[in-house]
Protein backbone atom coordinates (compact mmCIF):
# COMPACT_ATOMS: atom_id res chain seq x y z
CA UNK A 1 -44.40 21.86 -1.34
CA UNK A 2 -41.54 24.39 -1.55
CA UNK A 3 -41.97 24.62 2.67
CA UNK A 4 -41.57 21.42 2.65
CA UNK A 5 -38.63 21.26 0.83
CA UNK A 6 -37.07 24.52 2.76
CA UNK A 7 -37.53 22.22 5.98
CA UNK A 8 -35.87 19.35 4.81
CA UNK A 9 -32.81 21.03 3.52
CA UNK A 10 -32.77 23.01 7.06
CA UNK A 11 -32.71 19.44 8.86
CA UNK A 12 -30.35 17.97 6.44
CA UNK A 13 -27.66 20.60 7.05
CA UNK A 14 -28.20 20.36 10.99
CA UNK A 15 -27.90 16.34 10.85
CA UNK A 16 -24.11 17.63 8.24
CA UNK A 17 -23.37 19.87 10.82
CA UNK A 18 -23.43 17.17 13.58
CA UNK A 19 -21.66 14.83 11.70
CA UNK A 20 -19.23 17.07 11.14
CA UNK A 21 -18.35 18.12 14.93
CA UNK A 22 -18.39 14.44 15.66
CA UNK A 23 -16.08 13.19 12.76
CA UNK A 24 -13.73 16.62 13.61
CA UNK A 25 -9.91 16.15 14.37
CA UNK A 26 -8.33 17.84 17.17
CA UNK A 27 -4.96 18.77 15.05
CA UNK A 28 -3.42 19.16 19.15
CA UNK A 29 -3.84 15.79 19.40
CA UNK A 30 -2.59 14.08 15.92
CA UNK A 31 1.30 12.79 15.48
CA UNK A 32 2.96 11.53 12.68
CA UNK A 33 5.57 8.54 13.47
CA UNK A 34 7.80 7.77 11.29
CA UNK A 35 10.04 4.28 11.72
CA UNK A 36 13.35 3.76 9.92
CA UNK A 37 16.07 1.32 9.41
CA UNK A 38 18.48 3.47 7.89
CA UNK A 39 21.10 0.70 6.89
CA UNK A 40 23.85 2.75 9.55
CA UNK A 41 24.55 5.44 7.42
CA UNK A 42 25.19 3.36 3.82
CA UNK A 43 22.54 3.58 1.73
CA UNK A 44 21.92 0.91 -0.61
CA UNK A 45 25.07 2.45 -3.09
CA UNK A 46 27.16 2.27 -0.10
CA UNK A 47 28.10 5.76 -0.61
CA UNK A 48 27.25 6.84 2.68
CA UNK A 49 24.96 9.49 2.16
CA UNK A 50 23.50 11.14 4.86
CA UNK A 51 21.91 13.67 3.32
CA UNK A 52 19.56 11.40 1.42
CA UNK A 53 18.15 9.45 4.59
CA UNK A 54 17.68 13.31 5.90
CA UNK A 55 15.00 14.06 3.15
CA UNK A 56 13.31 10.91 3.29
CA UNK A 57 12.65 12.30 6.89
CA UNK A 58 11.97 15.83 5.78
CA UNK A 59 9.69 14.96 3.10
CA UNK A 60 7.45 12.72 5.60
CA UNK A 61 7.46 15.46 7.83
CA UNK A 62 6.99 13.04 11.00
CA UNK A 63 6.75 14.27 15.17
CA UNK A 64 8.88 11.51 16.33
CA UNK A 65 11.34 8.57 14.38
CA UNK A 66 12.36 5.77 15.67
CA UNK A 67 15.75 4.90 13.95
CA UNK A 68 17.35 1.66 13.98
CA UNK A 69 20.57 0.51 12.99
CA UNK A 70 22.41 3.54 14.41
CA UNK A 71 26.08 3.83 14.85
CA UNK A 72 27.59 5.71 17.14
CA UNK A 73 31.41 7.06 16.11
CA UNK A 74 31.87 3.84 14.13
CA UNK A 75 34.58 3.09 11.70
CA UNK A 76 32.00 2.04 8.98
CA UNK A 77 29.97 5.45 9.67
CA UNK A 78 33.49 7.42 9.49
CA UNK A 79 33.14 8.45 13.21
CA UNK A 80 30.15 10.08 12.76
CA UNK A 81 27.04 10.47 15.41
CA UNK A 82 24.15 9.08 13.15
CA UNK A 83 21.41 10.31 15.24
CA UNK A 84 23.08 13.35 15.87
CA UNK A 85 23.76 14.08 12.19
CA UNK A 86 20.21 13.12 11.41
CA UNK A 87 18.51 15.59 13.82
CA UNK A 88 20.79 18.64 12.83
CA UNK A 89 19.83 17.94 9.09
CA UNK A 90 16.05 17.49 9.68
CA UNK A 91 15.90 20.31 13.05
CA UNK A 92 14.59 17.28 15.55
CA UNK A 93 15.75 16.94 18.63
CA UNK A 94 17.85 13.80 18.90
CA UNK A 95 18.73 11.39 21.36
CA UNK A 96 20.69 8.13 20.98
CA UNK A 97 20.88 4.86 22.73
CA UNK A 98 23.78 2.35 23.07
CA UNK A 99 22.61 -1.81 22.51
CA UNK A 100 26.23 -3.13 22.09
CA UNK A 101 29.59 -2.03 21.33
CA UNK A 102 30.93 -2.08 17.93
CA UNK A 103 33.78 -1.33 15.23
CA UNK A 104 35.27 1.39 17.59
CA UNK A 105 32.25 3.35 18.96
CA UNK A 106 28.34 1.65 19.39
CA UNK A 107 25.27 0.66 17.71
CA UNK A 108 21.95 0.99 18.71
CA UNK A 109 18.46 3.05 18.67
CA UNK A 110 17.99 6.81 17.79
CA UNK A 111 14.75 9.01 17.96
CA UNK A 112 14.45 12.17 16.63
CA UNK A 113 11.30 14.28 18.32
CA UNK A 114 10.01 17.95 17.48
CA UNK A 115 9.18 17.99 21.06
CA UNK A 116 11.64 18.31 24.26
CA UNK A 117 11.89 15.01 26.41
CA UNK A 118 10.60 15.25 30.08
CA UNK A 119 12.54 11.79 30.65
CA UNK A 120 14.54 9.30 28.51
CA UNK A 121 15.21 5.70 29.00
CA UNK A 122 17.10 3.06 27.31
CA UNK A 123 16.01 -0.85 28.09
CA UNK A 124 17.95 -3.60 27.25
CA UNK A 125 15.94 -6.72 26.16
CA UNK A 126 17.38 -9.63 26.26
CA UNK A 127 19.21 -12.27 24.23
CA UNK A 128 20.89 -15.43 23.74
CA UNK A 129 24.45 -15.44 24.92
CA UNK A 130 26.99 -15.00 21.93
CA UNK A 131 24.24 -13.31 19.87
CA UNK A 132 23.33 -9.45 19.34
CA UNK A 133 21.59 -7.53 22.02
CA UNK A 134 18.70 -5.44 21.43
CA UNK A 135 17.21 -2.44 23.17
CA UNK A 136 14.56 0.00 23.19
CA UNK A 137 14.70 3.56 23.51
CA UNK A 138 12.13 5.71 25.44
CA UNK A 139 11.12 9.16 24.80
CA UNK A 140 8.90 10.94 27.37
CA UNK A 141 7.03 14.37 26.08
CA UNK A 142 3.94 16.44 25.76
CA UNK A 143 1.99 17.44 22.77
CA UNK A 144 0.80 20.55 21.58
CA UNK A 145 -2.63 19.46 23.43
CA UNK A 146 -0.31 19.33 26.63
CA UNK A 147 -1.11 15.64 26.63
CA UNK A 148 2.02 13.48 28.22
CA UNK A 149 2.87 10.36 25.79
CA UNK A 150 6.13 8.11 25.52
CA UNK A 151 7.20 6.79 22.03
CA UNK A 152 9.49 4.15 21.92
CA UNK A 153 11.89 2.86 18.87
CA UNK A 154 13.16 -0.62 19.01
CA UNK A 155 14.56 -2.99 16.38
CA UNK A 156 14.08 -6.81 17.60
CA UNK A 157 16.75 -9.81 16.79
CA UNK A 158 17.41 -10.39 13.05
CA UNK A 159 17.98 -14.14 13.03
CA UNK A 160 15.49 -16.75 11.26
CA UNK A 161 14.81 -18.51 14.48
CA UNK A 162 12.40 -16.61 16.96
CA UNK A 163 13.96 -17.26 20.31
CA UNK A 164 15.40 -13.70 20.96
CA UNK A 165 12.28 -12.14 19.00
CA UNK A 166 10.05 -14.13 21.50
CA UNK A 167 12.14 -13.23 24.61
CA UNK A 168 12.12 -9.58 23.64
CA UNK A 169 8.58 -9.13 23.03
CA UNK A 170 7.91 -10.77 26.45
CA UNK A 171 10.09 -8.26 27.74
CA UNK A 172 8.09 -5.15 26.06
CA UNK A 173 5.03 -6.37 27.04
CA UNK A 174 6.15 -6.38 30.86
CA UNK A 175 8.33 -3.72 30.63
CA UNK A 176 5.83 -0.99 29.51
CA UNK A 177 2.61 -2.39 30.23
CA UNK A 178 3.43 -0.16 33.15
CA UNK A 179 3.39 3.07 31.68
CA UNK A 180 0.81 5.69 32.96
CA UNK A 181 0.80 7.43 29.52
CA UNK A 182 -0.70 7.07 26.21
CA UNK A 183 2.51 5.05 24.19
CA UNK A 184 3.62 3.97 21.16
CA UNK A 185 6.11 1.58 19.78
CA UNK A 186 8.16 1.61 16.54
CA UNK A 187 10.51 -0.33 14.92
CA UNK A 188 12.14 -3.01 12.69
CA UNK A 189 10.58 -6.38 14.58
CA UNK A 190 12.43 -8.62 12.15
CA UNK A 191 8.95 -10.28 12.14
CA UNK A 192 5.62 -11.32 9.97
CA UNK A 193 2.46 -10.24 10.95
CA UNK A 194 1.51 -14.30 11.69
CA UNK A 195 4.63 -14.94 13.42
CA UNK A 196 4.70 -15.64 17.19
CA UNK A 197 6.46 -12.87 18.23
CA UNK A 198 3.51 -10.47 17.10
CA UNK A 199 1.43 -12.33 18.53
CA UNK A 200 2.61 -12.13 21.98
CA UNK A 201 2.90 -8.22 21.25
CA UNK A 202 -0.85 -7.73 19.70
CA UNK A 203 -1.69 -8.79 23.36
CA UNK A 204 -0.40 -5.62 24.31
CA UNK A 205 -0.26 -3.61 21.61
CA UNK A 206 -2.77 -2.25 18.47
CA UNK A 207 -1.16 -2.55 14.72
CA UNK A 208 -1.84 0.65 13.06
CA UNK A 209 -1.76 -1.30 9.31
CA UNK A 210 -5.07 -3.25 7.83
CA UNK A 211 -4.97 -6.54 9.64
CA UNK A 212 -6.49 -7.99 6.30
CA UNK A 213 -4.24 -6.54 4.12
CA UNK A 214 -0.54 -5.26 6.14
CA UNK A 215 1.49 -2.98 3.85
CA UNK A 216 4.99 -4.75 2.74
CA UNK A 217 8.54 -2.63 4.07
CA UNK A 218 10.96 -4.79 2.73
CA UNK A 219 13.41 -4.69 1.00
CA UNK A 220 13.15 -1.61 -0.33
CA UNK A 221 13.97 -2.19 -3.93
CA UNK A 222 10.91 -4.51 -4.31
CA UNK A 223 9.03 -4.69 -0.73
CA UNK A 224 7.37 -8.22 -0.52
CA UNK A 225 7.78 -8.61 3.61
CA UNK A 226 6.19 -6.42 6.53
CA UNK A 227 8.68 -6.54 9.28
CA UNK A 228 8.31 -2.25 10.33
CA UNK A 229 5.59 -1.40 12.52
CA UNK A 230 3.93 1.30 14.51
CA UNK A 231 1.80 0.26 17.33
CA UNK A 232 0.12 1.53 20.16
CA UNK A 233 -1.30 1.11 24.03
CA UNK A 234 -3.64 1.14 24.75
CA UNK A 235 -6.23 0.85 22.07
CA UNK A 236 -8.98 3.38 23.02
CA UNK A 237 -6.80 5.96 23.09
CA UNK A 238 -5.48 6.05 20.19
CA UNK A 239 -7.18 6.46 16.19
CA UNK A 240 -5.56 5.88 13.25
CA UNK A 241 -5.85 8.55 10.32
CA UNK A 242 -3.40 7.39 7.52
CA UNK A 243 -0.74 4.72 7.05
CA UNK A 244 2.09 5.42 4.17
CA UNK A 245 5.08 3.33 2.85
CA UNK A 246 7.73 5.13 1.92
CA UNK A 247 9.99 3.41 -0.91
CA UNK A 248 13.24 4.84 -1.39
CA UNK A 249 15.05 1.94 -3.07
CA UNK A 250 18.60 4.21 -2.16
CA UNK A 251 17.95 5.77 1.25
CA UNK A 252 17.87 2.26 2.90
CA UNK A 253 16.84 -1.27 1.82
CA UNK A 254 14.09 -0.82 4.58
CA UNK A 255 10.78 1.28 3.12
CA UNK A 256 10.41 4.48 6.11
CA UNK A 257 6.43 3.65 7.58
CA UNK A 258 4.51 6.77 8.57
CA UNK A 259 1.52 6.66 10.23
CA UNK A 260 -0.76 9.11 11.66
CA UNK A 261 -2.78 8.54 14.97
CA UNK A 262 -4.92 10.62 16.43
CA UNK A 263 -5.10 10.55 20.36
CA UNK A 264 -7.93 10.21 22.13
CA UNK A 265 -9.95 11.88 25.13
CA UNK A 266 -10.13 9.94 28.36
């Protein structure tokens, strides 16, 4: 009896010990992403503040953020360099791009990376004439794993009606189906999980939140709407580990969404 019982603990730590190597995490291979619309600089006081969007950052302790609502040497954001401002505070590399002129200086994308860019792109999307254009910034790097991936931060039209949300996701879809790396994209979509504009990007692109249940971003006082994402391309590359909501009802009236992925062997 007490062989017996000697040879079934033996096999039950061997079949633990499997499971284990299978269900292991390569920590070369895991990034955080991190996507915030950081209100240009105002928080929700309108004390301008950037010191407080900084530790939201900190605190979630992300590789790469896509920022949106950036300005660029704006009056409103006293002639500061948001993106700038933000990577100095939270030691990320930063890089900014322009979608539009505005109040004296720009507005557009930022991304802040802990990793050095082999290239850098900014794409316009397009728009309706007489409203807001749009872009989407593209980082190039390599991981710890020395695995090349591109991360891209975007922040789609605003307005109720979908015509610029449409033509913009069209434009993602075609613009960086083409990429020969692993990539993800993250921003403020200005759009519902059942709306038509995610559902021309799901044909592209994986959701990292519970398709059952998607976690609300906004506004950040009392979220009730998901309109931040993270997603990916393509989908058996990439694993996700955790999604998180960050509420800071004063850093922005957007909740920061973190999410950690996992990337996958070929």
């Amino acid at each position: 009896m007490k062989l017996n019982i000697c040879i079934t603990l033996f096999l039950l730590a061997i079949c633990h010990n499997i499971s284990s190597q299978k269900t292991a995490v390569d920590s070369t291979r895991v990034v955080k992403l991190l996507t915030f619309n950081i209100l240009h600089g105002a928080t929700t006081k309108g004390n301008f503040d950037l010191d407080i969007i900084a530790k939201v950052i900190i605190d979630a302790d992300p590789d790469f953020v896509a920022l949106q609502e950036v300005d660029y040497k704006t009056k409103r954001a006293k002639n500061y360099d948001l993106v700038t401002e933000l990577g100095w505070r939270t030691k990320l590399a930063p890089i900014y791009a322009r979608a539009m002129p505005y109040d004296g200086g720009e507005y557009g994308e930022g991304v802040l990376s802990k990793y050095t860019f082999l290239r850098t792109r900014n794409v316009a999307l397009p728009f309706i004439p007489g409203d807001e254009p749009r872009a989407a910034l593209e980082i190039t790097t390599v991981l710890p794993s020395k695995d090349t991936v591109s991360f891209i931060g975007t922040h789609l039209d605003h307005q109720k009606n979908e015509s610029n949300r449409i033509m913009q996701a069209k434009h993602i879809n075609k613009v960086f189906s083409a990429n020969p790396y692993p990539t993800i994209l993250a921003g403020d979509l200005n759009a519902e999980p059942q709306s038509k504009t995610m559902t021309i990007l799901s044909e592209l692109w994986s959701a990292s939140y519970p398709k059952g249940k998607p976690q609300p971003t906004y506004p950040s006082d009392n979220p009730i709407k998901k309109i931040d994402y993270v997603m990916f391309y393509p989908k058996n590359r990439w694993k996700v580990l955790q999604t998180e909501v960050i509420q800071d009802s004063i850093a922005s009236d957007h909740c920061a969404y973190l999410v950690t992925l996992e990337l996958l062997p070929e």
